[in-house]
Protein backbone atom coordinates (compact mmCIF):
# COMPACT_ATOMS: atom_id res chain seq x y z
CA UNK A 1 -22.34 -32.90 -5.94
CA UNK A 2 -18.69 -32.72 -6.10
CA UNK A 3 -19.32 -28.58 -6.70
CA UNK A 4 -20.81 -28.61 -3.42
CA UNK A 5 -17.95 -30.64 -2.11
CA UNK A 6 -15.07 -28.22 -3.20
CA UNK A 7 -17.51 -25.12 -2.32
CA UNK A 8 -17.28 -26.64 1.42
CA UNK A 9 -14.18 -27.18 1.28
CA UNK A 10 -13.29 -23.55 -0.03
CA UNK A 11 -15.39 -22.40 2.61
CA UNK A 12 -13.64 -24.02 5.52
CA UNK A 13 -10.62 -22.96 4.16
CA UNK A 14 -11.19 -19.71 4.39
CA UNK A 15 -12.81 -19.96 7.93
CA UNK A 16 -10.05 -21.36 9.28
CA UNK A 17 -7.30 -18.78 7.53
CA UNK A 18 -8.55 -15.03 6.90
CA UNK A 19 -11.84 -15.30 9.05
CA UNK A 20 -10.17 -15.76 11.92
CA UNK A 21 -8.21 -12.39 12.02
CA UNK A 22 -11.50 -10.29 11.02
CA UNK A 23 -11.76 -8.16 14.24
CA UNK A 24 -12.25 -4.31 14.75
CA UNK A 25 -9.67 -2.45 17.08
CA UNK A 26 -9.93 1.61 18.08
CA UNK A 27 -7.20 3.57 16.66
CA UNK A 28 -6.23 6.88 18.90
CA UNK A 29 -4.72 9.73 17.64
CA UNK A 30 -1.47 8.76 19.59
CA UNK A 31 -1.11 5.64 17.95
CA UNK A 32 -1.04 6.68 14.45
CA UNK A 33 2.72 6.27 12.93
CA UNK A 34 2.30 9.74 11.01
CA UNK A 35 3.45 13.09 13.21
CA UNK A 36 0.41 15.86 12.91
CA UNK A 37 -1.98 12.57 11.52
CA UNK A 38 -5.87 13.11 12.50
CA UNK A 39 -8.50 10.54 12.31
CA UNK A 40 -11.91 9.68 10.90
CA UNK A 41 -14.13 6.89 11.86
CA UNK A 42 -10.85 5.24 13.48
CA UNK A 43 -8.31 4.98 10.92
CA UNK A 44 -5.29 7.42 10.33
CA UNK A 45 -6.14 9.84 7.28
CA UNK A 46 -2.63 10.82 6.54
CA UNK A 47 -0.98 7.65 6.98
CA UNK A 48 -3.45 5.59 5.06
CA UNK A 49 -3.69 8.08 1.93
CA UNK A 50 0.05 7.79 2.43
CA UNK A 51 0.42 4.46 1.59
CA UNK A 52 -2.61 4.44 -0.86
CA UNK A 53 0.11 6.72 -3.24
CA UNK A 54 3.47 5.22 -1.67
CA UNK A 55 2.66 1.40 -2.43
CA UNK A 56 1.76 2.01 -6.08
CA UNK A 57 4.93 4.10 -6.38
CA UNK A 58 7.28 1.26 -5.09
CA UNK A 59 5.68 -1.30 -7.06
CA UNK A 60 5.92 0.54 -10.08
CA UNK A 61 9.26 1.42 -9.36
CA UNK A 62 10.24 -2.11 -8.83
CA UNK A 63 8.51 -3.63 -12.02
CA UNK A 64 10.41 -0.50 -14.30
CA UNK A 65 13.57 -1.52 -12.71
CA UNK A 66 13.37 -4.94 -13.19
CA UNK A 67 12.04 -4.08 -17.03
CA UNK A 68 14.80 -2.19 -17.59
CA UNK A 69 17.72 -4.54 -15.98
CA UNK A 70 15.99 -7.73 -18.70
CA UNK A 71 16.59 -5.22 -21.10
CA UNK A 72 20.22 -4.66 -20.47
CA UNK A 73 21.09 -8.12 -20.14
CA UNK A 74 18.93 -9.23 -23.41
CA UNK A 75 20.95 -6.83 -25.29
CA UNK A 76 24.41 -7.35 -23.61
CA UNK A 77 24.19 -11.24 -24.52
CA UNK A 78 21.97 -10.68 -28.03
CA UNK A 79 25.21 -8.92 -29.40
């Protein structure tokens, strides 16, 4: 009973958040941000392998960085 409750309420939730902005839009050539970009079935090839590689770069980037700036401090106040 109370399952079925928060279930609902889940539900609803995410109705009223992410469902709404679930809608298909046409993507020209022209409007892909990429120079010399084609497309397939309506997305930008170039642009979305692009960020496939380029988001997983700067992340990884970020979290070394920030692995490697603790470290410095830990040992410049451990002494």
């Amino acid at each position: 009973m109370i399952k079925n409750k928060i279930n609902k309420w889940i539900l609803f939730l995410y109705f009223l958040t992410v469902g709404n902005y679930a809608h298909a839009r046409v993507i020209n050539v022209n409007s892909c941000p990429v120079p010399f970009d084609f497309t397939v079935a309506d997305f930008c090839v170039l642009s979305t392998i692009g960020m496939w590689i380029a988001i997983p770069l700067i992340i990884m980037v970020v979290y070394v960085g920030f692995a490697l700036f603790t470290g410095l401090i830990r040992s410049i106040f451990s002494r």
